[in-house]
C-alpha atoms as a PDB file:
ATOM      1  CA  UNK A   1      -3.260  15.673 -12.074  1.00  0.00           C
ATOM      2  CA  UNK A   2      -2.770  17.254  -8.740  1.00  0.00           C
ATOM      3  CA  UNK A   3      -0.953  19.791  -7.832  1.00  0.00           C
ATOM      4  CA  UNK A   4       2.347  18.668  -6.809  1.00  0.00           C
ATOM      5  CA  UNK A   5       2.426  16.600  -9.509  1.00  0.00           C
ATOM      6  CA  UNK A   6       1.767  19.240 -11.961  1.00  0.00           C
ATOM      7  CA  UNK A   7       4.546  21.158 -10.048  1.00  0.00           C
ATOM      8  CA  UNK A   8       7.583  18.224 -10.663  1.00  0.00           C
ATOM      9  CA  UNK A   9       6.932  18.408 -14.007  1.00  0.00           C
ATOM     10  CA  UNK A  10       8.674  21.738 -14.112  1.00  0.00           C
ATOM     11  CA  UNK A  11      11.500  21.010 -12.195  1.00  0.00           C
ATOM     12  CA  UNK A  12      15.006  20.842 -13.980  1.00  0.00           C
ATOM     13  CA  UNK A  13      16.121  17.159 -14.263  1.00  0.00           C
ATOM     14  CA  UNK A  14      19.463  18.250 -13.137  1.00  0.00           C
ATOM     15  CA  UNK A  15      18.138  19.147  -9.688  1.00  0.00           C
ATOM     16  CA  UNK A  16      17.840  15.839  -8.779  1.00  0.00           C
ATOM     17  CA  UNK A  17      20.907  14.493 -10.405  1.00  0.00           C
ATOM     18  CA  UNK A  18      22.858  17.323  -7.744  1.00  0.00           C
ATOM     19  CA  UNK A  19      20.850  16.279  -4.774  1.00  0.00           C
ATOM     20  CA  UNK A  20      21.694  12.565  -5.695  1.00  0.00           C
ATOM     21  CA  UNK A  21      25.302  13.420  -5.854  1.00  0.00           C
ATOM     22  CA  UNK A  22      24.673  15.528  -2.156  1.00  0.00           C
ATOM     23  CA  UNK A  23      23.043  12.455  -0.900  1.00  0.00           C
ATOM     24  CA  UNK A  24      25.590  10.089  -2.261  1.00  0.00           C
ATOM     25  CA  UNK A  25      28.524  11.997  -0.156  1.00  0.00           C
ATOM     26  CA  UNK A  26      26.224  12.254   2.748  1.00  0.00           C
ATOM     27  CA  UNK A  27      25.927   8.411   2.556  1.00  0.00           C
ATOM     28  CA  UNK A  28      29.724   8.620   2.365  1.00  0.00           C
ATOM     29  CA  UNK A  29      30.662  10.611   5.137  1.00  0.00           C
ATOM     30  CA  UNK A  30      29.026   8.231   7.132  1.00  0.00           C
ATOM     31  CA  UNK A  31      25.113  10.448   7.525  1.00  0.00           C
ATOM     32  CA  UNK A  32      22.180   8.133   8.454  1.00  0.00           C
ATOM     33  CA  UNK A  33      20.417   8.111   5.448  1.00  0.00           C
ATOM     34  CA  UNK A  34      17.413   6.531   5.093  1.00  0.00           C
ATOM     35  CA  UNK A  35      16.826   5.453   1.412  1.00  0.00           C
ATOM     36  CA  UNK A  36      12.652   6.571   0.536  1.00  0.00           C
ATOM     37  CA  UNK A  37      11.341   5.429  -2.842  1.00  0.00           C
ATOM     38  CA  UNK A  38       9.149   7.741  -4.713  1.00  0.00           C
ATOM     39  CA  UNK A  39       5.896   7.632  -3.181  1.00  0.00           C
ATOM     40  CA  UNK A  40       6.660   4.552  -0.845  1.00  0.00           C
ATOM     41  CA  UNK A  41       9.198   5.533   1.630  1.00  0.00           C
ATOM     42  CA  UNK A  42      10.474   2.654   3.998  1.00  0.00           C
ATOM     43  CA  UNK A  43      10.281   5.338   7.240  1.00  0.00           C
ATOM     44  CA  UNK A  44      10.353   9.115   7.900  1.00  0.00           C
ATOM     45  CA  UNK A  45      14.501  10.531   6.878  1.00  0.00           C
ATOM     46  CA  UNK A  46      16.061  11.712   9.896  1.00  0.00           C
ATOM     47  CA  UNK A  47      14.962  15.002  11.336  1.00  0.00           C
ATOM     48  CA  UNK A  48      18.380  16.638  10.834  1.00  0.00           C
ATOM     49  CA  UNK A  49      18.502  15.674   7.600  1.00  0.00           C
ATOM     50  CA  UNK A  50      14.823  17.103   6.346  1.00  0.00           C
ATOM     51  CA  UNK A  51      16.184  19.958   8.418  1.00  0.00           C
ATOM     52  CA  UNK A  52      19.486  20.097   6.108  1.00  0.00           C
ATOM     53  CA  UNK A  53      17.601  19.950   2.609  1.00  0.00           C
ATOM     54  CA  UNK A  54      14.862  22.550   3.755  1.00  0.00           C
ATOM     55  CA  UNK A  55      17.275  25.029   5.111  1.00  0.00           C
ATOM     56  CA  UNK A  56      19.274  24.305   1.641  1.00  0.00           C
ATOM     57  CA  UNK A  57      16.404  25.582  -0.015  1.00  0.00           C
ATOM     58  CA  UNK A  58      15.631  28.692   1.682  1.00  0.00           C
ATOM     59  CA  UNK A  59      19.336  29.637  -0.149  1.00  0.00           C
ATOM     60  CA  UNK A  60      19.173  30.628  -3.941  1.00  0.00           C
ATOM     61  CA  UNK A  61      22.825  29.980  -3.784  1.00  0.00           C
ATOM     62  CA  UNK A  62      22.677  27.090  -2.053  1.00  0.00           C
ATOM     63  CA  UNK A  63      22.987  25.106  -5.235  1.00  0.00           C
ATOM     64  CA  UNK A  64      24.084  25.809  -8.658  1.00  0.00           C
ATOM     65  CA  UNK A  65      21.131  25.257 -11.014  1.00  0.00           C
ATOM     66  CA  UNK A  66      17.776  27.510 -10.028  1.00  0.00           C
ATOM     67  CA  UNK A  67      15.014  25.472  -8.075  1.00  0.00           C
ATOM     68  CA  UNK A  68      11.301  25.866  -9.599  1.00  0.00           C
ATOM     69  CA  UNK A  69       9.592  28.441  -8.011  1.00  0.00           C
ATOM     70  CA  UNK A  70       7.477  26.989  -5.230  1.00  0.00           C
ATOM     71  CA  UNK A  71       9.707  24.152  -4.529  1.00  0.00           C
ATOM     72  CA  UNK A  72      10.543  25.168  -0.662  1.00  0.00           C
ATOM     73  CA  UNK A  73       6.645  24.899  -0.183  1.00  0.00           C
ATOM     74  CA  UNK A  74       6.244  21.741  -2.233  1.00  0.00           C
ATOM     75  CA  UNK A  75       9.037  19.709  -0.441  1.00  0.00           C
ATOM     76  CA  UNK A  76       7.726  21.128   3.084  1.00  0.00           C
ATOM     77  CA  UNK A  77       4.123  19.659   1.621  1.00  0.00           C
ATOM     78  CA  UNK A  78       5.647  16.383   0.638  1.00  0.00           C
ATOM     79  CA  UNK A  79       7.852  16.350   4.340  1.00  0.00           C
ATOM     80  CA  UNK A  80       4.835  16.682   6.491  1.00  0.00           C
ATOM     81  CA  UNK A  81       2.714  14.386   4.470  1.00  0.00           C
ATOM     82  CA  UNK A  82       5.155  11.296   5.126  1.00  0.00           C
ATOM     83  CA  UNK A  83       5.769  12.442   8.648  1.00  0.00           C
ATOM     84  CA  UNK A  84       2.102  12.252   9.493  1.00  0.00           C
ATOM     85  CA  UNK A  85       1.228   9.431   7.483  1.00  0.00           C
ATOM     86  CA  UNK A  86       4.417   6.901   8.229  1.00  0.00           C
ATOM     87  CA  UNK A  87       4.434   7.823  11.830  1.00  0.00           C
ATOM     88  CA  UNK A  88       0.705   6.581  12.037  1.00  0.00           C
ATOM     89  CA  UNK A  89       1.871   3.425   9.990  1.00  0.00           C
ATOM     90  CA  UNK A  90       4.610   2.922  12.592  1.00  0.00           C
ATOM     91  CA  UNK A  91       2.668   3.443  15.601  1.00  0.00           C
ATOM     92  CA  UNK A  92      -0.327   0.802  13.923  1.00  0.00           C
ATOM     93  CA  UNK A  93       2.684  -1.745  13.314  1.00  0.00           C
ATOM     94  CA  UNK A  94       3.789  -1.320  16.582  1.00  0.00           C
ATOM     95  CA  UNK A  95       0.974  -1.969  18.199  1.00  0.00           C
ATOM     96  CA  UNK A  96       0.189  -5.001  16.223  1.00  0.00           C
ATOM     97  CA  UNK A  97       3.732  -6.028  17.137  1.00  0.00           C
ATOM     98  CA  UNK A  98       2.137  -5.654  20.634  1.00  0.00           C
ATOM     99  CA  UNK A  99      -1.244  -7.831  20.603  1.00  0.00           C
ATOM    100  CA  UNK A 100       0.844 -10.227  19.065  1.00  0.00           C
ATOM    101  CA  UNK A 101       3.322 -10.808  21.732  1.00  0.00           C
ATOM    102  CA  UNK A 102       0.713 -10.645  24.377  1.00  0.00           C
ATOM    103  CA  UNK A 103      -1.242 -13.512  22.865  1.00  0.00           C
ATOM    104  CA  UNK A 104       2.363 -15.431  22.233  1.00  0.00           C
ATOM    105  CA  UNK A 105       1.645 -15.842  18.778  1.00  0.00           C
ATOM    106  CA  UNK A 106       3.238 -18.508  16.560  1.00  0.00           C
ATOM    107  CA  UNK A 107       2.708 -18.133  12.315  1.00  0.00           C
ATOM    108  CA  UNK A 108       0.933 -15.013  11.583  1.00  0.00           C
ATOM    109  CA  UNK A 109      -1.729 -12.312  12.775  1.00  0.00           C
ATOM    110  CA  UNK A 110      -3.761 -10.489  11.268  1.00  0.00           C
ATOM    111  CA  UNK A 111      -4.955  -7.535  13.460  1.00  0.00           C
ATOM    112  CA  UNK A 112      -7.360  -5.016  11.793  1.00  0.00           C
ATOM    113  CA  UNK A 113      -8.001  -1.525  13.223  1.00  0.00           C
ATOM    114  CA  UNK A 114      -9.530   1.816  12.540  1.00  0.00           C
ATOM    115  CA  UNK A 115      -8.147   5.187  12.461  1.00  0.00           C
ATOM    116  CA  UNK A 116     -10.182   7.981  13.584  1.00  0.00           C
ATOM    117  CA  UNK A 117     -10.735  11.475  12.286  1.00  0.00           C
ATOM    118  CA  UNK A 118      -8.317  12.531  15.360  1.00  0.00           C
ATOM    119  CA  UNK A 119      -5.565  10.000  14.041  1.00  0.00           C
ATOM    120  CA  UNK A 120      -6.615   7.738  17.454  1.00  0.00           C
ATOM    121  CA  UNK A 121      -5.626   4.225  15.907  1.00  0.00           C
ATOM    122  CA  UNK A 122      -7.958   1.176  17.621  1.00  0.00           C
ATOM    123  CA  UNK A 123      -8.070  -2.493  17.391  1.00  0.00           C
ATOM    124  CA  UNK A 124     -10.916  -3.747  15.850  1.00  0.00           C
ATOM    125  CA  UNK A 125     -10.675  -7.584  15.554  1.00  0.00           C
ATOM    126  CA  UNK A 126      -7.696 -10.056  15.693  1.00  0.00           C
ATOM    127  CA  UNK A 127      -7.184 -13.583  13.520  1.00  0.00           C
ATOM    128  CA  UNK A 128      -4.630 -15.544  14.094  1.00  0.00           C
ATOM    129  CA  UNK A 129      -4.391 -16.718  10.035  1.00  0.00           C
ATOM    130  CA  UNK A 130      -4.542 -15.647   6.970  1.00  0.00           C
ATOM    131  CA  UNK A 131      -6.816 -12.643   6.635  1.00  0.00           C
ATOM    132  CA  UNK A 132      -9.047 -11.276   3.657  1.00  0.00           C
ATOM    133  CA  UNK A 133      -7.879  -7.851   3.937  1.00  0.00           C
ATOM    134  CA  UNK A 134      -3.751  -9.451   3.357  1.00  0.00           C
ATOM    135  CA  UNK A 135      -5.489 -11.241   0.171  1.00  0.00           C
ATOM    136  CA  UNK A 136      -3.944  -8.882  -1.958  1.00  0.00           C
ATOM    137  CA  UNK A 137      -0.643 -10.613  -0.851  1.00  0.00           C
ATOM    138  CA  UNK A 138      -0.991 -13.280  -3.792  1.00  0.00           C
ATOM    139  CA  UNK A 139      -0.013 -11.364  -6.464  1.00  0.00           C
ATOM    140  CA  UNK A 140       1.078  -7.609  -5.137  1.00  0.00           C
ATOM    141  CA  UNK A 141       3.703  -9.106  -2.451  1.00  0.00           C
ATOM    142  CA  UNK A 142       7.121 -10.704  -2.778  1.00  0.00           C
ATOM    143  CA  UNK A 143       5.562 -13.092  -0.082  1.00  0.00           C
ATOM    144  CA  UNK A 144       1.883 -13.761   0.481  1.00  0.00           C
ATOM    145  CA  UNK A 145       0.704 -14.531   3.404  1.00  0.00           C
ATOM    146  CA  UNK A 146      -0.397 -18.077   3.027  1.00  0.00           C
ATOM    147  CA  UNK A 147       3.440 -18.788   1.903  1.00  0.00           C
ATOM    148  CA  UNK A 148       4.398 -16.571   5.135  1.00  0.00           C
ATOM    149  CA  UNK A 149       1.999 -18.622   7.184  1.00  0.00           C
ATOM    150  CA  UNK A 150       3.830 -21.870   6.225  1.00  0.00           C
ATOM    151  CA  UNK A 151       7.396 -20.652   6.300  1.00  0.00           C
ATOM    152  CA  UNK A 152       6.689 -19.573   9.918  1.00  0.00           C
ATOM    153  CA  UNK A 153       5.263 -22.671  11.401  1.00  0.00           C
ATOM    154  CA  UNK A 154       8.036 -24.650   9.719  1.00  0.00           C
ATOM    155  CA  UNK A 155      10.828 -22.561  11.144  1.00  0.00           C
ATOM    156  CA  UNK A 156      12.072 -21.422   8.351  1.00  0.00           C
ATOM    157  CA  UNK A 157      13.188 -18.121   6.789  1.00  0.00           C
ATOM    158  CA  UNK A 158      10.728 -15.470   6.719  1.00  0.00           C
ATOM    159  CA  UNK A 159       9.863 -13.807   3.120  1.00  0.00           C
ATOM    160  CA  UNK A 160       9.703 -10.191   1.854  1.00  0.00           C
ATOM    161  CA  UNK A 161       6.434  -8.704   2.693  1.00  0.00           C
ATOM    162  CA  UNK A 162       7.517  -5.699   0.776  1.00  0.00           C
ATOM    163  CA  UNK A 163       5.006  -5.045  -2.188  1.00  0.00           C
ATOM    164  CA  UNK A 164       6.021  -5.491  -5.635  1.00  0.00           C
ATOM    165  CA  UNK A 165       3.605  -2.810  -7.581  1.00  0.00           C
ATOM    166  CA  UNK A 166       0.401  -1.271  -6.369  1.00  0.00           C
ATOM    167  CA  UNK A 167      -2.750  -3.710  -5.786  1.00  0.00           C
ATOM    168  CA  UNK A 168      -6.580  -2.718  -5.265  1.00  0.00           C
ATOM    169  CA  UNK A 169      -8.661  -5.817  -4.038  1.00  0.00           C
ATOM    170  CA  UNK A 170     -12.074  -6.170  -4.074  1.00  0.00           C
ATOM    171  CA  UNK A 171     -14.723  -8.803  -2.699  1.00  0.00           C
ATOM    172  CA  UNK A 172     -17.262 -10.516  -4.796  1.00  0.00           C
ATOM    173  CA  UNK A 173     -20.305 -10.708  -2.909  1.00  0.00           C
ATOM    174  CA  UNK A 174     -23.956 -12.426  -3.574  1.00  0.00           C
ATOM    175  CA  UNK A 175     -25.936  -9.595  -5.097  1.00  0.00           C
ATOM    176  CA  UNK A 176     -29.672  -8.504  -3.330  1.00  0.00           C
ATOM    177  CA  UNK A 177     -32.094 -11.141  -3.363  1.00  0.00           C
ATOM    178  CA  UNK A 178     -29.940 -13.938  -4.374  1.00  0.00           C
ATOM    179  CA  UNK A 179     -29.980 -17.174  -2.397  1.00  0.00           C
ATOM    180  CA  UNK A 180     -28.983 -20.779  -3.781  1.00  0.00           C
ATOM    181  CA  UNK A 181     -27.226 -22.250  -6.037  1.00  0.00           C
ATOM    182  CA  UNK A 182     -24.556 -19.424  -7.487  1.00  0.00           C
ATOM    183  CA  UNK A 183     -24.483 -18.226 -10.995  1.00  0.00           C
ATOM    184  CA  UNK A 184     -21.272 -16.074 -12.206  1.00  0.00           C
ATOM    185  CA  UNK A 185     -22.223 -13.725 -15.035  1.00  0.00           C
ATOM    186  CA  UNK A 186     -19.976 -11.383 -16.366  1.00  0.00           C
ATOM    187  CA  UNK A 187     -16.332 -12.689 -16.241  1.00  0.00           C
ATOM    188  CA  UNK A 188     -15.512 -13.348 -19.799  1.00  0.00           C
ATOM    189  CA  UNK A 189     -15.246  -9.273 -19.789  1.00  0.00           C
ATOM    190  CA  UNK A 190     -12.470  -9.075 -17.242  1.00  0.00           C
ATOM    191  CA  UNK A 191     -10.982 -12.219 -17.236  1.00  0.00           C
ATOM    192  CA  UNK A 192      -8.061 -11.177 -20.339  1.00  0.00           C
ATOM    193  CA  UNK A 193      -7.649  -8.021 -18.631  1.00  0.00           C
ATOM    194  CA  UNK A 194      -3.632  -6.995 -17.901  1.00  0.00           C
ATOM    195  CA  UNK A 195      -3.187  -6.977 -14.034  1.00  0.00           C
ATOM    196  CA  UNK A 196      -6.462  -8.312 -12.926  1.00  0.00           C
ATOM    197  CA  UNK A 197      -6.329 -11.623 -11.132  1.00  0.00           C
ATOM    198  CA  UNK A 198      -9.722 -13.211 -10.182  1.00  0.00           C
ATOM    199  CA  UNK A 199     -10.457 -15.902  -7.108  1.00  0.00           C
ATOM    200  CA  UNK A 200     -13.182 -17.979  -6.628  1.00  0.00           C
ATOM    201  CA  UNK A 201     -13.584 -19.865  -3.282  1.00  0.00           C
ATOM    202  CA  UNK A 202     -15.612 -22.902  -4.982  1.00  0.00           C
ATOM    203  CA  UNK A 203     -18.422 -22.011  -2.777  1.00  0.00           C
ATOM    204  CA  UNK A 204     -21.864 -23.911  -4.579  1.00  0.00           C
ATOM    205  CA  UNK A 205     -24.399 -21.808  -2.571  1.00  0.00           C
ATOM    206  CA  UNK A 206     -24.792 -17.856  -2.090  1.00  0.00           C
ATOM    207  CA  UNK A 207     -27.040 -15.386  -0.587  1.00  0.00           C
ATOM    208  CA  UNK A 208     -27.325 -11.911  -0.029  1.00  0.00           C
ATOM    209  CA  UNK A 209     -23.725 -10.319   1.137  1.00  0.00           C
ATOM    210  CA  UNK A 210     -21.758 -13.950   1.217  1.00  0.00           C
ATOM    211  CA  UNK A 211     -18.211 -13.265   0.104  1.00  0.00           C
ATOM    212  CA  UNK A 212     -17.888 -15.850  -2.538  1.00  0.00           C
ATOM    213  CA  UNK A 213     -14.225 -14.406  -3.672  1.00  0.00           C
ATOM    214  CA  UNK A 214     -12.180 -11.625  -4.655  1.00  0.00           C
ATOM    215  CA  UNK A 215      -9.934  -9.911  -7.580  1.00  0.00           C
ATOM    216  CA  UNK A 216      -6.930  -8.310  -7.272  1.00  0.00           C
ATOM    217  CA  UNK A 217      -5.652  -5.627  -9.754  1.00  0.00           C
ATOM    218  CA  UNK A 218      -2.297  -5.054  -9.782  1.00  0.00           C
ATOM    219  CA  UNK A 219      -0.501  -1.882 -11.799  1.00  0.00           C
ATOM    220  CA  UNK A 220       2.065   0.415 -11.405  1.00  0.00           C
ATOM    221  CA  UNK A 221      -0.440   3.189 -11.090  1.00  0.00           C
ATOM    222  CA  UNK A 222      -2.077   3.163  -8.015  1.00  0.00           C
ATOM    223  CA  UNK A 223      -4.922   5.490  -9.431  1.00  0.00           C
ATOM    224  CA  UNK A 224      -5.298   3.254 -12.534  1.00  0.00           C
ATOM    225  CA  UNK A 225      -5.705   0.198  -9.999  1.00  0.00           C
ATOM    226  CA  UNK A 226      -8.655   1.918  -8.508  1.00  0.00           C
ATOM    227  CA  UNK A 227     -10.649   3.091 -11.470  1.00  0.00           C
ATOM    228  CA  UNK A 228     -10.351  -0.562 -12.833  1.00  0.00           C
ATOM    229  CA  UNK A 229     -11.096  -2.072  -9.275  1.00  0.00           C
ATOM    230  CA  UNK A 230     -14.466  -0.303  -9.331  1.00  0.00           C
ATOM    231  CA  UNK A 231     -15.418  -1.102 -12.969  1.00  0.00           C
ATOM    232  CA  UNK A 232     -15.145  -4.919 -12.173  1.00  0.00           C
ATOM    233  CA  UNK A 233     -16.948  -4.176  -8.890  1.00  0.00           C
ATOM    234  CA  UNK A 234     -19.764  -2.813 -11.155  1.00  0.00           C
ATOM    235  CA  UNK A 235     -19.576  -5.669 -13.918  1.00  0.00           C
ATOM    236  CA  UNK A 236     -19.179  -8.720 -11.699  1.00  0.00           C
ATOM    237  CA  UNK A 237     -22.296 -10.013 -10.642  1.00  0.00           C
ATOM    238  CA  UNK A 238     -22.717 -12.847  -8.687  1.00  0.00           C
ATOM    239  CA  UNK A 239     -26.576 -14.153  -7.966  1.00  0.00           C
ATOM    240  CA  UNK A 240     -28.418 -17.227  -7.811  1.00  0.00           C
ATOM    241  CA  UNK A 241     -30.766 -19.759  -9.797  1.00  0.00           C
ATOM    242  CA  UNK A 242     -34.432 -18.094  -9.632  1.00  0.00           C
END
């Protein structure tokens, strides 16, 4: 467990029943609040009002029930991670936003890019359809991007992209020195598994490094996700007829 996680488990539960009342009557009183979901906010709160709840804190008597020690630091922690990370977020969708109006786009695009160890975000490649790194959309999105695709082009009503729990994908690939006709081995062990959803692309022939499909784990625990994404990485093994 990490450290601010170790740290919320100390906090009074009636801390966050007060701040929910504060927030409430902020909401009220007509404050733009921006409504952030534990661990997935939908953008960075307005500056005055991370300003508000830190000065707050500096206060003993700012509130009636005693804050865990630590807490001023914590929430500063919390503040700065979400301000660096959804303000790269926002500048990456906005540039997408960008490349796709400059190539007049019509249905969807998928524009991949790297962030550097400076936070520099570049463009790496652009498709204009249905991407393998949005394949996760099947099962972890309210809309996946093959439905989105469709809706588009047919003028209709685009669908939540927003993601229903945490998903980890991961590509099934020919193993080393495999090249014909593909053999599966292994799936009978992950197949009944809670949250894992396997694809196969019906492909007859592999070789070394072909993508032949994918599996998508889906949990409410992103870290659970992970550690079972990378045992069927290591079980799954896809070669070929010797």
């Amino acid at each position: 467990m990490n450290k601010g996680a170790e740290r919320l488990k100390y906090i009074e539960e009636y801390y966050f029943s007060k701040k929910l009342r504060e927030v409430k009557d902020l909401i009220n009183n007509g404050a733009p609040i921006i409504n952030m979901g534990i661990g997935s906010p939908d953008l960075d709160p307005p500056v005055s009002v991370v300003n508000s709840i830190k000065e707050s804190l500096k206060h003993k008597n700012a509130h009636q029930y005693q804050s865990y020690k630590g807490i001023n630091d914590l929430r500063l922690e919390i503040s700065n991670f979400y301000s660096r990370f959804y303000n790269i977020k926002l500048n990456a969708e906005g540039l997408a936003i960008e490349v796709a109006k400059k190539l007049e786009i019509i249905g969807i695009l998928a524009v991949e890019m790297f962030l550097t160890s400076e936070n520099e975000i570049l463009v790496n490649e652009v498709a204009p359809r249905p991407h393998n790194s949005y394949h996760f959309s099947i099962e972890g999105s309210y809309t996946s991007q093959f439905e989105q695709l469709l809706r588009s082009i047919l003028d209709m009503p685009l669908g939540s992209t927003k993601i229903i729990e945490a998903a980890v994908m991961v590509n099934l690939v020919g193993e080393k020195g495999s090249n014909g006709p593909v053999i599966y081995k292994n799936f009978d062990q992950i197949i009944g598994l809670e949250g894992v959803n396997p694809h196969i692309y019906g492909k007859f022939e592999t070789r070394f490094n072909r993508k032949m499909g994918h599996v998508t784990v889906i949990n409410e625990n992103i870290d659970k996700a992970k550690e079972l994404a990378k045992e069927i990485k290591e079980t799954i093994i896809i070669t070929s007829e010797k």
